[in-house]
C-alpha atoms as a PDB file:
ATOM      1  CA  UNK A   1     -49.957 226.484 134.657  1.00  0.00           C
ATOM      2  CA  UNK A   2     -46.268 225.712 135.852  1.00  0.00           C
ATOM      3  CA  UNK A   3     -44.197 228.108 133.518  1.00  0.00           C
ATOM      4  CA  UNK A   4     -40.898 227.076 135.362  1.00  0.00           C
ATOM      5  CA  UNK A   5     -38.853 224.187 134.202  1.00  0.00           C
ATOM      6  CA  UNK A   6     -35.463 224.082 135.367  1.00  0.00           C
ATOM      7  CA  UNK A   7     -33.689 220.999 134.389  1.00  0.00           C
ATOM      8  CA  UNK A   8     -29.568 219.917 133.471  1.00  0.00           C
ATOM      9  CA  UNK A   9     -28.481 217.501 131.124  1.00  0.00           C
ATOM     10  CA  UNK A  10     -25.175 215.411 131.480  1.00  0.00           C
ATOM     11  CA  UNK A  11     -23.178 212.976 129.546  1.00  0.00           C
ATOM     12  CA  UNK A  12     -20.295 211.044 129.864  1.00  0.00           C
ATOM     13  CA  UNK A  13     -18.719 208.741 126.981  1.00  0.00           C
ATOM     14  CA  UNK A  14     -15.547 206.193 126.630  1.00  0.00           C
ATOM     15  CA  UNK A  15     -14.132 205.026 123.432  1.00  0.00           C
ATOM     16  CA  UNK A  16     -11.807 202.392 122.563  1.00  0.00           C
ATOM     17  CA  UNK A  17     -10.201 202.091 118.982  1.00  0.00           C
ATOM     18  CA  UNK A  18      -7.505 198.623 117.843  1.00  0.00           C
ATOM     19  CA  UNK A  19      -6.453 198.688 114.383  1.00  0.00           C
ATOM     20  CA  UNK A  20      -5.686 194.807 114.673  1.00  0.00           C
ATOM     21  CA  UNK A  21      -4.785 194.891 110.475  1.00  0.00           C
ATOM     22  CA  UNK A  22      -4.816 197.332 107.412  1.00  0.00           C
ATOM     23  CA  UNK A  23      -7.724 197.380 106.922  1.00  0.00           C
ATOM     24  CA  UNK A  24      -9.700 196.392 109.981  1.00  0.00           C
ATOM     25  CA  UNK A  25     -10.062 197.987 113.070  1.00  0.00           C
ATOM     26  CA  UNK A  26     -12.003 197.233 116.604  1.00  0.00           C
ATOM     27  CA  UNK A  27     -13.927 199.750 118.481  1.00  0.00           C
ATOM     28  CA  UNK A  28     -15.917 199.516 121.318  1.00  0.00           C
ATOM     29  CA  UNK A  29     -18.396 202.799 122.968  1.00  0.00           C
ATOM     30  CA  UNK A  30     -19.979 203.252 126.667  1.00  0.00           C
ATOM     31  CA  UNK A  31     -21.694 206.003 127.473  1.00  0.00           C
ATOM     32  CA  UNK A  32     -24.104 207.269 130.571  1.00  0.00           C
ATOM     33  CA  UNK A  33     -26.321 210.076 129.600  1.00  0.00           C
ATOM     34  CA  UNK A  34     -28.928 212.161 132.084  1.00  0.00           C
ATOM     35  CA  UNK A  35     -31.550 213.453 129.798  1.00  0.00           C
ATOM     36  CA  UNK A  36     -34.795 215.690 129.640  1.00  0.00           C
ATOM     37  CA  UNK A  37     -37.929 215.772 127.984  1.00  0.00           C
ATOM     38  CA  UNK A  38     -39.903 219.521 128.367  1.00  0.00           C
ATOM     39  CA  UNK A  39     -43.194 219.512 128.894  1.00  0.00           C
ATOM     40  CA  UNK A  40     -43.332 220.641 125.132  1.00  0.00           C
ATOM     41  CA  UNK A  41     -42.460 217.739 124.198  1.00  0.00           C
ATOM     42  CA  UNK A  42     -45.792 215.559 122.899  1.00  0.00           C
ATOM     43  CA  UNK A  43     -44.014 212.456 124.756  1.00  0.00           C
ATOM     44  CA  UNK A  44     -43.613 213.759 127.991  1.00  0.00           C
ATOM     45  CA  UNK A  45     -45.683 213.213 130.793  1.00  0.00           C
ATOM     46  CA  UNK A  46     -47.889 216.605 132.307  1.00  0.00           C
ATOM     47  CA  UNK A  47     -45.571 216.952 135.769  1.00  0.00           C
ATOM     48  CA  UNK A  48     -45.061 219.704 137.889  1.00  0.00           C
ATOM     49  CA  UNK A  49     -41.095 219.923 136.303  1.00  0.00           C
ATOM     50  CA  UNK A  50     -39.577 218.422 132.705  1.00  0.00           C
ATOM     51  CA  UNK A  51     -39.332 214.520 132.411  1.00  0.00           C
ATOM     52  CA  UNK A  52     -36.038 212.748 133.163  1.00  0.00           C
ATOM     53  CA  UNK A  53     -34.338 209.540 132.679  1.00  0.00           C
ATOM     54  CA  UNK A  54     -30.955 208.178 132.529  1.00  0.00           C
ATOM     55  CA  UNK A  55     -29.798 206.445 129.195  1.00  0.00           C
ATOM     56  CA  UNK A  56     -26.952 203.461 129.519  1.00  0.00           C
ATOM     57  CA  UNK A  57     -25.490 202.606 126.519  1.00  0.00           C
ATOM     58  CA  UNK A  58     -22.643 200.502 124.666  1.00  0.00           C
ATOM     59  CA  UNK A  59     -21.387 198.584 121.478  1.00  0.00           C
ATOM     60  CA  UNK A  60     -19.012 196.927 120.267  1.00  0.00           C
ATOM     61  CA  UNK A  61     -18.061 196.994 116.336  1.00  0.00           C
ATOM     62  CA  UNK A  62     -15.592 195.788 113.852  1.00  0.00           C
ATOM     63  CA  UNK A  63     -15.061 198.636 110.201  1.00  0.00           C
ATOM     64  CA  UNK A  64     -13.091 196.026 107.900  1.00  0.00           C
ATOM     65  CA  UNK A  65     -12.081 197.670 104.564  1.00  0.00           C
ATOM     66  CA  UNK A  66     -11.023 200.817 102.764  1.00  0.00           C
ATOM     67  CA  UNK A  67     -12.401 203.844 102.480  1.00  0.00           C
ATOM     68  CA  UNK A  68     -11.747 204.788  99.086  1.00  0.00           C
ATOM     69  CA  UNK A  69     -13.039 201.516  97.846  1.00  0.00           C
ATOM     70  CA  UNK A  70     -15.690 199.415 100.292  1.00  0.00           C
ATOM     71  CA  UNK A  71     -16.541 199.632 103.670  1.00  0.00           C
ATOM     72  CA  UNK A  72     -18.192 197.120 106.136  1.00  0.00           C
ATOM     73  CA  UNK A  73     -19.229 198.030 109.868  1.00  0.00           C
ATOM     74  CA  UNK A  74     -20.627 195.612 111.987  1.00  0.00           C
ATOM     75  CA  UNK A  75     -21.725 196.372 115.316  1.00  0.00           C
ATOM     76  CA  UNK A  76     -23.730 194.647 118.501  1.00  0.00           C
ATOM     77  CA  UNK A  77     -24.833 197.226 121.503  1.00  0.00           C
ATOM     78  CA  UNK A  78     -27.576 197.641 124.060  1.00  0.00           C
ATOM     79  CA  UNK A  79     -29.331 200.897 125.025  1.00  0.00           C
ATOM     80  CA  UNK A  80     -30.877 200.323 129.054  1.00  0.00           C
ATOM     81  CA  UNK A  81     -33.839 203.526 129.620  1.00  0.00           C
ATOM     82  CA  UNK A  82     -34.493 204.573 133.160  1.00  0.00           C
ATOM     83  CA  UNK A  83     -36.937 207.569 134.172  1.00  0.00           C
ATOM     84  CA  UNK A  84     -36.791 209.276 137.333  1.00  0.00           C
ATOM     85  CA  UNK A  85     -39.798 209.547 139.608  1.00  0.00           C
ATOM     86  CA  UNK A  86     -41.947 212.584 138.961  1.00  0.00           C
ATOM     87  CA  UNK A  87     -44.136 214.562 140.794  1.00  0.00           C
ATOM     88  CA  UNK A  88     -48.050 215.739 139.397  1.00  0.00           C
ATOM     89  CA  UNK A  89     -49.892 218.595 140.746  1.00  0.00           C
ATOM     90  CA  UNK A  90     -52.398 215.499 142.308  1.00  0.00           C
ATOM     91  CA  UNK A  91     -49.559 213.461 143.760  1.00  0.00           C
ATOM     92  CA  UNK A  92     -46.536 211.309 142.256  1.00  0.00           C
ATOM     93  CA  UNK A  93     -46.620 210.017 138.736  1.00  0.00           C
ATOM     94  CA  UNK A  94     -45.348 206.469 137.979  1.00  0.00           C
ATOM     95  CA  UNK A  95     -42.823 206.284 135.210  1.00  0.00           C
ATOM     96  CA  UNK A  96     -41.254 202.933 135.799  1.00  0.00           C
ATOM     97  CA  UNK A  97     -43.195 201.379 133.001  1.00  0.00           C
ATOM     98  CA  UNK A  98     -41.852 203.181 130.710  1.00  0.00           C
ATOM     99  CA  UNK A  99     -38.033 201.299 131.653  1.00  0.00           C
ATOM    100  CA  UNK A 100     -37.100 199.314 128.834  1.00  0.00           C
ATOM    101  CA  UNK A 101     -33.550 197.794 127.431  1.00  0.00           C
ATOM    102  CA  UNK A 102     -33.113 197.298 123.944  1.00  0.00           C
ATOM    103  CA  UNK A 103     -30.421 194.829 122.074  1.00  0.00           C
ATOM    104  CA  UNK A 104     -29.642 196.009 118.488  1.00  0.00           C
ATOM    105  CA  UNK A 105     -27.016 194.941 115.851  1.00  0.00           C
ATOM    106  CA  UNK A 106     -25.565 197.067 112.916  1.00  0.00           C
ATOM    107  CA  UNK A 107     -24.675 196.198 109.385  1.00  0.00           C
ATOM    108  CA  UNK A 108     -23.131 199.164 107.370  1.00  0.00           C
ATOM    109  CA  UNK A 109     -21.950 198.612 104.004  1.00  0.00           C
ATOM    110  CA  UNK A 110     -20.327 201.723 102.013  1.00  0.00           C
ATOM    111  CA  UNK A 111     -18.674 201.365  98.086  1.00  0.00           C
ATOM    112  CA  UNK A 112     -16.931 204.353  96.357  1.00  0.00           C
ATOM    113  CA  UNK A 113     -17.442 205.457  93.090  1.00  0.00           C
ATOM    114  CA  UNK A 114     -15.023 207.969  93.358  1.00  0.00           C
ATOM    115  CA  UNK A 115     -13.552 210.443  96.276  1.00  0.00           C
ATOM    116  CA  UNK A 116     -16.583 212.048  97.911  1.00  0.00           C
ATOM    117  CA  UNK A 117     -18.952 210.187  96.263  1.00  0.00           C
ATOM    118  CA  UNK A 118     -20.417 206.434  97.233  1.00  0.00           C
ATOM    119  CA  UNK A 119     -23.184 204.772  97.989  1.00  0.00           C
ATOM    120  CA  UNK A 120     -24.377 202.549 100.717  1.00  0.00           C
ATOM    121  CA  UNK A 121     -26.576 199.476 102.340  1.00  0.00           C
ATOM    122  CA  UNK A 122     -27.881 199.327 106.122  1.00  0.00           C
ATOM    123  CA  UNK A 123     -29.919 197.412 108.647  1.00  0.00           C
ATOM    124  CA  UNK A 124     -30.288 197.718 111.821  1.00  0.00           C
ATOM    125  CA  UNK A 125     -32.388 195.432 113.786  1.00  0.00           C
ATOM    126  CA  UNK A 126     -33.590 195.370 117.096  1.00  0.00           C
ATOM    127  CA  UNK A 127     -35.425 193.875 119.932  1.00  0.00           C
ATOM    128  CA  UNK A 128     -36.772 196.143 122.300  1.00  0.00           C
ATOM    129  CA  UNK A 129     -38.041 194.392 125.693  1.00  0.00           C
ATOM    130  CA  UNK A 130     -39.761 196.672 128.958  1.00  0.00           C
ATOM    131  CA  UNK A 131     -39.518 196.126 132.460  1.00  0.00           C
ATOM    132  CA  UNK A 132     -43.218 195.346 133.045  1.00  0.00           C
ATOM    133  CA  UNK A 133     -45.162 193.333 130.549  1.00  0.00           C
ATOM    134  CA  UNK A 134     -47.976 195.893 130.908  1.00  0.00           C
ATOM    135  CA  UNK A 135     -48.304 199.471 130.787  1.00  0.00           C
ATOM    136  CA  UNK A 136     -50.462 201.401 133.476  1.00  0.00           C
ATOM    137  CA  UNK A 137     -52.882 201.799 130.314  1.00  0.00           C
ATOM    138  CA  UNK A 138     -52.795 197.798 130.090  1.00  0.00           C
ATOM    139  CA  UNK A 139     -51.028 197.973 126.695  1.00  0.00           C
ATOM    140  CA  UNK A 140     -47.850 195.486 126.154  1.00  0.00           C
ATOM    141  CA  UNK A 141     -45.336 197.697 124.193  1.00  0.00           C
ATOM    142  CA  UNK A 142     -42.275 195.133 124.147  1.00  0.00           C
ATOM    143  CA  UNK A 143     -41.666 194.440 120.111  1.00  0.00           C
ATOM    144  CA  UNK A 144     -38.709 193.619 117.636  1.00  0.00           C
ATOM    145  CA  UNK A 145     -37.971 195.116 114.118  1.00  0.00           C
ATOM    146  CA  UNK A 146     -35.388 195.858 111.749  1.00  0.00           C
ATOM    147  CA  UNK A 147     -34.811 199.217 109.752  1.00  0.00           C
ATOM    148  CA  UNK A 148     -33.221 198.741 106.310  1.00  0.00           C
ATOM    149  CA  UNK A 149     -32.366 201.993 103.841  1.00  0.00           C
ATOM    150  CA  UNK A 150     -29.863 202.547 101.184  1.00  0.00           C
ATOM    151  CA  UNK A 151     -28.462 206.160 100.479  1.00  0.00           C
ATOM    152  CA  UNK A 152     -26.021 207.895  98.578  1.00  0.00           C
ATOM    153  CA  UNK A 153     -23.656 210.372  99.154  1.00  0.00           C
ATOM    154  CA  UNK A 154     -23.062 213.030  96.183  1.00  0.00           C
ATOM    155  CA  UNK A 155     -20.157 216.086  96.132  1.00  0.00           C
ATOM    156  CA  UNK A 156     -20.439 218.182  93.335  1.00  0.00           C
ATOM    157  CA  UNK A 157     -16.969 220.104  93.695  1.00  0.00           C
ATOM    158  CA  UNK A 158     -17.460 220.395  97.304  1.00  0.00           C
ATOM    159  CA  UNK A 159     -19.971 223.375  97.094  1.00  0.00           C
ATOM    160  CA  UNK A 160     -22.752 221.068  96.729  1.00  0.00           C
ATOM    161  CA  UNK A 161     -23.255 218.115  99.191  1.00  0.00           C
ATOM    162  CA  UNK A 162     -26.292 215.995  98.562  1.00  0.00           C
ATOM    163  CA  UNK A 163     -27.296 212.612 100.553  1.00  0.00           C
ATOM    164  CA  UNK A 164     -30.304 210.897 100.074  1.00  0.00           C
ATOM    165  CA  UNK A 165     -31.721 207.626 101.996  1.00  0.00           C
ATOM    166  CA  UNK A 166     -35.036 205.851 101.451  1.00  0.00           C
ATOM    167  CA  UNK A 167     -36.038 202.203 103.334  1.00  0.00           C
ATOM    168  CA  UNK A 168     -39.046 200.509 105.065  1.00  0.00           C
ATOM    169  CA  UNK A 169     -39.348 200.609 108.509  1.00  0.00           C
ATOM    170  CA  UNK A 170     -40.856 197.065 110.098  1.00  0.00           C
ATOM    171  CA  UNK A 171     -41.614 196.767 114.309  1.00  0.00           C
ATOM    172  CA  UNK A 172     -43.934 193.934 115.770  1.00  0.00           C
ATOM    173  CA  UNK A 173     -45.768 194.819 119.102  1.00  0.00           C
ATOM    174  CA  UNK A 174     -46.585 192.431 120.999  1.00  0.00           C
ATOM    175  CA  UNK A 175     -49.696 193.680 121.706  1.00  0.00           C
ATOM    176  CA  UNK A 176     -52.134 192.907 119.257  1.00  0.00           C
ATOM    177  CA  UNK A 177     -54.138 196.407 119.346  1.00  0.00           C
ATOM    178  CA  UNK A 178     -50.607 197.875 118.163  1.00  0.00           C
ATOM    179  CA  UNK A 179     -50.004 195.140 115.861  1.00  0.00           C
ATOM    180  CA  UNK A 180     -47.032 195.324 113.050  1.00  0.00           C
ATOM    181  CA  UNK A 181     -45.729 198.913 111.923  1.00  0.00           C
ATOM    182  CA  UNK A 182     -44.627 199.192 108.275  1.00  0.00           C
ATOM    183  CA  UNK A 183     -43.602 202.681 107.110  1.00  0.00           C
ATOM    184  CA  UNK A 184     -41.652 203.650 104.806  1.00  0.00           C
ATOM    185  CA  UNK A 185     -38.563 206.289 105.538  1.00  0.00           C
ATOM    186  CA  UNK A 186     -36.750 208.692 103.850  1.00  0.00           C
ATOM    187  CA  UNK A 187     -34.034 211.392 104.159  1.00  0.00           C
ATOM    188  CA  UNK A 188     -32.778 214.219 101.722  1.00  0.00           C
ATOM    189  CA  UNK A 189     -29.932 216.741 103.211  1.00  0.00           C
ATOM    190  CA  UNK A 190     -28.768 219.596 100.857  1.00  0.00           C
ATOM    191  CA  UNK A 191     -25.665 221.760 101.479  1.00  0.00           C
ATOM    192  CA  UNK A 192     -24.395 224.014  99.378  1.00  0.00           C
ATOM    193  CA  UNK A 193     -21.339 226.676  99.992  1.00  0.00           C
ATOM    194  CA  UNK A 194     -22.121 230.367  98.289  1.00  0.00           C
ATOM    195  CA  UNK A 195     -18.831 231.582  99.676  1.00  0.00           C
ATOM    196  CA  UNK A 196     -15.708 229.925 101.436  1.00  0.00           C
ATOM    197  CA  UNK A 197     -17.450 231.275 104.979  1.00  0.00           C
ATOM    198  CA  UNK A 198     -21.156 230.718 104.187  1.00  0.00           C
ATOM    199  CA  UNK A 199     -22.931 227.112 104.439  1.00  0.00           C
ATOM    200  CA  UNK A 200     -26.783 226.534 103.724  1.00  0.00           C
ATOM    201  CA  UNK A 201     -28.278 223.276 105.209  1.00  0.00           C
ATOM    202  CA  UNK A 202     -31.915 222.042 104.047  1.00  0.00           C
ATOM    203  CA  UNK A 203     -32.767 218.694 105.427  1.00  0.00           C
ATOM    204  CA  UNK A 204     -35.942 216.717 104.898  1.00  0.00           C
ATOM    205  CA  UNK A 205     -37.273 213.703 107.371  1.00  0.00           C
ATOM    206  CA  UNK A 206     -40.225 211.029 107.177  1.00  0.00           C
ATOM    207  CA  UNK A 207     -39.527 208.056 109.198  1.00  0.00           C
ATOM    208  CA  UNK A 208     -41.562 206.510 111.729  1.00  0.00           C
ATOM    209  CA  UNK A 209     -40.284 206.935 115.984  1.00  0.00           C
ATOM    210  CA  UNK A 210     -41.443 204.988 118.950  1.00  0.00           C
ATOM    211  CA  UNK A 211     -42.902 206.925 121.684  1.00  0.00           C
ATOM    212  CA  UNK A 212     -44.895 206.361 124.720  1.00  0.00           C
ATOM    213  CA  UNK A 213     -48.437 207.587 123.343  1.00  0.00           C
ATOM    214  CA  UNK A 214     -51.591 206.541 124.739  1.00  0.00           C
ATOM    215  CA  UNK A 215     -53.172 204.721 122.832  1.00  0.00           C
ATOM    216  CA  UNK A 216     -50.488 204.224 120.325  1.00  0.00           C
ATOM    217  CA  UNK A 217     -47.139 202.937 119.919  1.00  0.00           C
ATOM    218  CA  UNK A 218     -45.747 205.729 118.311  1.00  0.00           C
ATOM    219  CA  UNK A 219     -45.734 208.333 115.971  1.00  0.00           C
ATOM    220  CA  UNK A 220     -44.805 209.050 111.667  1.00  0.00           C
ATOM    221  CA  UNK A 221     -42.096 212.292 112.025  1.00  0.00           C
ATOM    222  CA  UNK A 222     -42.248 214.442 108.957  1.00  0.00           C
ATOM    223  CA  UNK A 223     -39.311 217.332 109.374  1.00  0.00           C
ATOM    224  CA  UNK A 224     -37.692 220.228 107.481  1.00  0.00           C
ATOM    225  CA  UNK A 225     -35.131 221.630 108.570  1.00  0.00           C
ATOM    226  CA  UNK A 226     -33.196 224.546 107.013  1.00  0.00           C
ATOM    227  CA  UNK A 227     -30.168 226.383 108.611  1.00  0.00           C
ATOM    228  CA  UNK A 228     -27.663 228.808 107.465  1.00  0.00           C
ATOM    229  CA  UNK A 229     -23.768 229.201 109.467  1.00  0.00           C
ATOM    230  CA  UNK A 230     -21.625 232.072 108.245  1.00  0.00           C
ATOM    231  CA  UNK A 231     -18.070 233.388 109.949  1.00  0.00           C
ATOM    232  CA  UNK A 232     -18.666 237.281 110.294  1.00  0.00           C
ATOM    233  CA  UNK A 233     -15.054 237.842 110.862  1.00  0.00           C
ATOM    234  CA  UNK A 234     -12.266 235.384 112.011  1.00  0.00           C
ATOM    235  CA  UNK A 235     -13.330 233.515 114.916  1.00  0.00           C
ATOM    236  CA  UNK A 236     -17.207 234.704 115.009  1.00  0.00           C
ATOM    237  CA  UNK A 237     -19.445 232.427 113.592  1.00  0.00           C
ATOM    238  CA  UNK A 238     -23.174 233.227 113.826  1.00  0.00           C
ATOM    239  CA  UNK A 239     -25.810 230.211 112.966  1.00  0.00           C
ATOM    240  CA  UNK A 240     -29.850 230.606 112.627  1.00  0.00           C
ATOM    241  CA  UNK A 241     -31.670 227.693 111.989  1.00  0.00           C
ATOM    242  CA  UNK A 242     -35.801 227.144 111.539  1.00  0.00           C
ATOM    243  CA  UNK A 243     -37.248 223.965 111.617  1.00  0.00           C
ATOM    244  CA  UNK A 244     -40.842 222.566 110.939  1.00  0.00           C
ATOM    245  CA  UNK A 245     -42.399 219.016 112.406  1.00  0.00           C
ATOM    246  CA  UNK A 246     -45.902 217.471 112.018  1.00  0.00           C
ATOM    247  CA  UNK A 247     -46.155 214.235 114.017  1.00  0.00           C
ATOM    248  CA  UNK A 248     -48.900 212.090 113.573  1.00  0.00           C
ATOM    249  CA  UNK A 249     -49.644 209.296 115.929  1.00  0.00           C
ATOM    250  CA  UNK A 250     -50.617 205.777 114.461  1.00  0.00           C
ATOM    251  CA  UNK A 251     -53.989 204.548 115.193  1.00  0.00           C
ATOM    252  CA  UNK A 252     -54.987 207.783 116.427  1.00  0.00           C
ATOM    253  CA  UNK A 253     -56.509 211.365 115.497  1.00  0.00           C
ATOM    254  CA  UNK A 254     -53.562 213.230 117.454  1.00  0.00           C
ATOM    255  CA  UNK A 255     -51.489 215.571 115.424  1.00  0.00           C
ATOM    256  CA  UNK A 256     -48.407 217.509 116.628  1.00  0.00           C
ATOM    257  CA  UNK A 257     -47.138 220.325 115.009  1.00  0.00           C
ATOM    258  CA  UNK A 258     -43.814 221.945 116.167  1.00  0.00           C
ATOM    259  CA  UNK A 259     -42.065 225.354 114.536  1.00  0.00           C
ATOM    260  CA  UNK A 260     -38.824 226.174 116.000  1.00  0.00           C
ATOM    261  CA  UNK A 261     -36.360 228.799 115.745  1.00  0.00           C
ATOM    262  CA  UNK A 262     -32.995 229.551 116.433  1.00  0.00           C
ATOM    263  CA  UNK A 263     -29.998 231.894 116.497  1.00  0.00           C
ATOM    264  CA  UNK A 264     -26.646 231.537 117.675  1.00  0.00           C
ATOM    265  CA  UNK A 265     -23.589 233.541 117.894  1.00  0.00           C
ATOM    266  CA  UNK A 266     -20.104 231.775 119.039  1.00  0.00           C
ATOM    267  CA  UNK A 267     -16.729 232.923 119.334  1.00  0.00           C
ATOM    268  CA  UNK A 268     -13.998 230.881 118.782  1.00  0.00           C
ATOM    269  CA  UNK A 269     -10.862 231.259 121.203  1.00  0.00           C
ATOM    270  CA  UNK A 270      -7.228 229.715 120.887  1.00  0.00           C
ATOM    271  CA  UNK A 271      -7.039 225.503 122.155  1.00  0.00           C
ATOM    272  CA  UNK A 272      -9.682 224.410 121.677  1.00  0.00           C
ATOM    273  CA  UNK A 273     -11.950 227.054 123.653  1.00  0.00           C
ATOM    274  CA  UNK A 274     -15.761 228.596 122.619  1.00  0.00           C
ATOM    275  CA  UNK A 275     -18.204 230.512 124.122  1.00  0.00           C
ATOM    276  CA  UNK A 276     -21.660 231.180 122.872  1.00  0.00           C
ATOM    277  CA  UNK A 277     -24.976 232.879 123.461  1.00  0.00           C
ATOM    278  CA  UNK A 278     -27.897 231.134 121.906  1.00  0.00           C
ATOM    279  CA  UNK A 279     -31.786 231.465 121.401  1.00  0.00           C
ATOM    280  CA  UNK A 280     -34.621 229.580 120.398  1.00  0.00           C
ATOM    281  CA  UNK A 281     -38.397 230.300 120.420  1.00  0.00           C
ATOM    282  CA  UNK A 282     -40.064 227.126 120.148  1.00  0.00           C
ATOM    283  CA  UNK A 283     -44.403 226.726 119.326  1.00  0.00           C
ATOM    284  CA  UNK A 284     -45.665 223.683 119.252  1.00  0.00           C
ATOM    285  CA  UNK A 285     -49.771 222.981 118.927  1.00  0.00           C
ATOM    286  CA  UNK A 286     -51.646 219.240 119.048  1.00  0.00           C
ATOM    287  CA  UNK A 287     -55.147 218.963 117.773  1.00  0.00           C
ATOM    288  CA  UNK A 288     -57.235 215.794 118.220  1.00  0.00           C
ATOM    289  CA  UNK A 289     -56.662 212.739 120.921  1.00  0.00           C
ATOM    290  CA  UNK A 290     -59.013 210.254 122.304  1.00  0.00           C
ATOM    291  CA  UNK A 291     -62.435 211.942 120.934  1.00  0.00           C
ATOM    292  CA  UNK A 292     -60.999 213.590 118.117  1.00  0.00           C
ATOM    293  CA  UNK A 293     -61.454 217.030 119.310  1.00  0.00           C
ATOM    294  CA  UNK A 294     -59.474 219.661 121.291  1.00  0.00           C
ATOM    295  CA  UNK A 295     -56.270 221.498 120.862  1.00  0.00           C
ATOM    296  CA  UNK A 296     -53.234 222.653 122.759  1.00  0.00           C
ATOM    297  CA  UNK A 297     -50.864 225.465 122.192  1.00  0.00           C
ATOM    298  CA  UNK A 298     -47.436 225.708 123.795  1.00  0.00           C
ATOM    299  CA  UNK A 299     -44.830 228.256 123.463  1.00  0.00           C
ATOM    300  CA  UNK A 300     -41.511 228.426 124.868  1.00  0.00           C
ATOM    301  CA  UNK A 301     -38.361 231.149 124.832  1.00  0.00           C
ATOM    302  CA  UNK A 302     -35.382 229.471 125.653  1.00  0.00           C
ATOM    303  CA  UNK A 303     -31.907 231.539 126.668  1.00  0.00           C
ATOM    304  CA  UNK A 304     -28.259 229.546 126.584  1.00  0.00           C
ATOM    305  CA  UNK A 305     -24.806 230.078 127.391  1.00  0.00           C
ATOM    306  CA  UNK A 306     -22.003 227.957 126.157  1.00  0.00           C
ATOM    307  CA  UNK A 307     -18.186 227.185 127.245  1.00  0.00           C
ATOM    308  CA  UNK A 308     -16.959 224.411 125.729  1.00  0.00           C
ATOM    309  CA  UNK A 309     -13.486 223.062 125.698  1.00  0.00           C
ATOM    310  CA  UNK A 310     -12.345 220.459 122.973  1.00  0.00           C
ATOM    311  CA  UNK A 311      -9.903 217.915 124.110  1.00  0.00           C
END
C-alpha cells in the first residue's frame, strides 16, 4: 500500500581504555544510535514510513587477566529506548509505550587451552523496566532475567574456525498472562578457508528475543546463516550471503518466516578508504495471529552505496 520507505540511520560512539596494571585494564563505552525498523520487520508497527527510535547506551567494565591463560570481564551498563512519533494512514500512532531503560551487568570468563583455542563461562543479567506500567493493549511488559551459556572456541590450523555456545535463557514478566520465559539457546559458527583469499561462514541461531508482539512478549529466533567473501584481485573483495529465519511468537499461533539475500562488491583504496555497491532482496511471509488464520507476504529490493573511512 505505501511502497516508499525512506529512512537514515546514525551512530555515534566514545571509548575510553586505562591499563591501571599488567594485567587489568578499565574501559568505559557511550554511544547514541538513531535506528530503523522497516515495515518488514514482524516488530514494527503498520505506519505510513519505517519505525524509528533513538538508542542511549553505556558501560563501564574492568578485563583482569591474560589472554593466553584466563580472562575475566566484568561490566555494568544501561541501554535507554526512545521511538519517535509515527504517523498511520487513520491518524498518529502512539509509540511511547514502547520507551523502556534497561540496567544489565556482565560476567565473562575465558581459559586457554592453548593459542586459538579456549573455552568460556557467561551471564548476563538484566532488569528491563518501561515508561508506562501498561501497554495500550493493557499488558505490563516490565521483567528481569539473566542469560547464562558456555562456548568454546576451536582453530584447527587456522583454516577451520569452530565456536559453539549452548545456555538457558530465564525472563520474568510482570504480567502474569506473559508469565516466566525459559528457553534454551544455542549457537554454532563454522569458518573454514579453501584458499588464502576465500572464507566460508555457516552460522546457526536458536535463542529466544524480546519484542513488542501483541499478545506476546516475544518471540523463539531460529537462524542460518551462510556467507561466502573472496578477494577477486588485490583490493576487490566481493561477499554474497543468504540467510534463513523462522520466528515463532510465544503464546501465540504467529509464525514469521524471513529469506534474505545478499551480494556485495567493495573496493579497497589506500588509508583507510572503501567504497561499495551492495544488494539484498529480502521475502519475508507470517501465517497465523489472533484467530489462527491469515497470511502476509512482503518483499523488498534494497540498493546501497558505501564510503567508509577507517580512522
Amino acid at each position: 500500500m505505501h511502497p516508499t520507505e525512506n529512512a537514515w540511520e546514525g551512530s555515534i560512539q566514545s571509548t575510553f581504555t586505562s591499563s591501571v596494571h599488567d594485567d587489568v585494564q578499565l574501559s568505559a563505552v557511550g554511544q547514541a544510535q538513531r535506528r530503523v525498523d522497516p515495515r518488514s520487520d514482524p516488530t514494527g508497527l503498520q505506519g505510513l514510513t519505517p519505525t524509528t527510535y533513538e538508542l542511549y547506551s553505556g558501560n563501564v567494565a574492568a578485563t583482569i587477566g591474560h589472554p593466553e591463560l584466563n580472562l575475566l570481564d566484568l561490566r555494568v551498563g544501561a541501554n535507554r529506548v526512545s521511538y519517535d512519533p509515527l504517523q498511520g494512514s487513520t491518524g498518529p500512532i502512539i509509540t511511547s509505550d514502547r520507551d523502556n531503560v534497561e540496567v544489565f551487568g556482565e560476567a565473562n570468563f575465558r581459559h586457554s587451552f592453548a593459542p586459538r583455542r579456549s573455552a568460556y563461562l557467561k551471564v548476563r543479567p538484566n532488569v528491563r523496566s518501561y515508561d508506562q506500567k501498561f501497554d495500550q493493549a493493557g499488558f505490563q511488559r516490565s521483567s528481569d532475567g539473566v542469560r547464562a551459556d558456555a562456548g568454546v572456541d576451536w582453530d584447527f590450523d587456522s583454516v577451520f574456525l569452530v565456536n559453539a555456545e549452548t545456555g538457558i535463557q530465564h525472563q520474568a514478566y510482570d504480567d502474569p498472562r506473559f508469565g516466566t520465559i525459559d528457553e534454551p539457546d544455542g549457537k554454532l559458527t563454522v569458518s573454514w578457508w579453501p584458499t588464502r583469499l576465500t572464507n566460508v561462514t555457516v552460522n546457526g541461531i536458536h535463542e529466544y528475543y524480546e519484542a513488542f508482539f501483541i499478545p506476546s512478549p516475544g518471540a523463539v529466533r531460529n537462524k542460518v546463516i551462510a556467507r561466502i567473501d573472496h578477494e577477486l584481485r588485490r583490493r576487490w573483495v566481493v561477499s554474497a550471503s543468504y540467510s534463513l529465519e523462522r520466528d515463532e511468537l510465544k503464546d501465540s499461533t504467529t509464525r514469521y518466516r524471513t529469506g534474505i539475500a545478499d551480494v556485495n562488491l567493495k573496493y579497497l583504496f589506500a588509508d583507510g578508504f572503501s567504497a561499495g555497491v551492495d544488494y539484498m532482496f529480502t521475502h519475508q511471509r507470517n501465517t497465523g495471529g489472533a484467530a489462527g488464520t491469515g497470511s502476509t507476504t512482503y518483499e523488498q529490493n534494497i540498493l546501497t552505496f558505501t564510503v567508509k573511512k577507517v580512522f
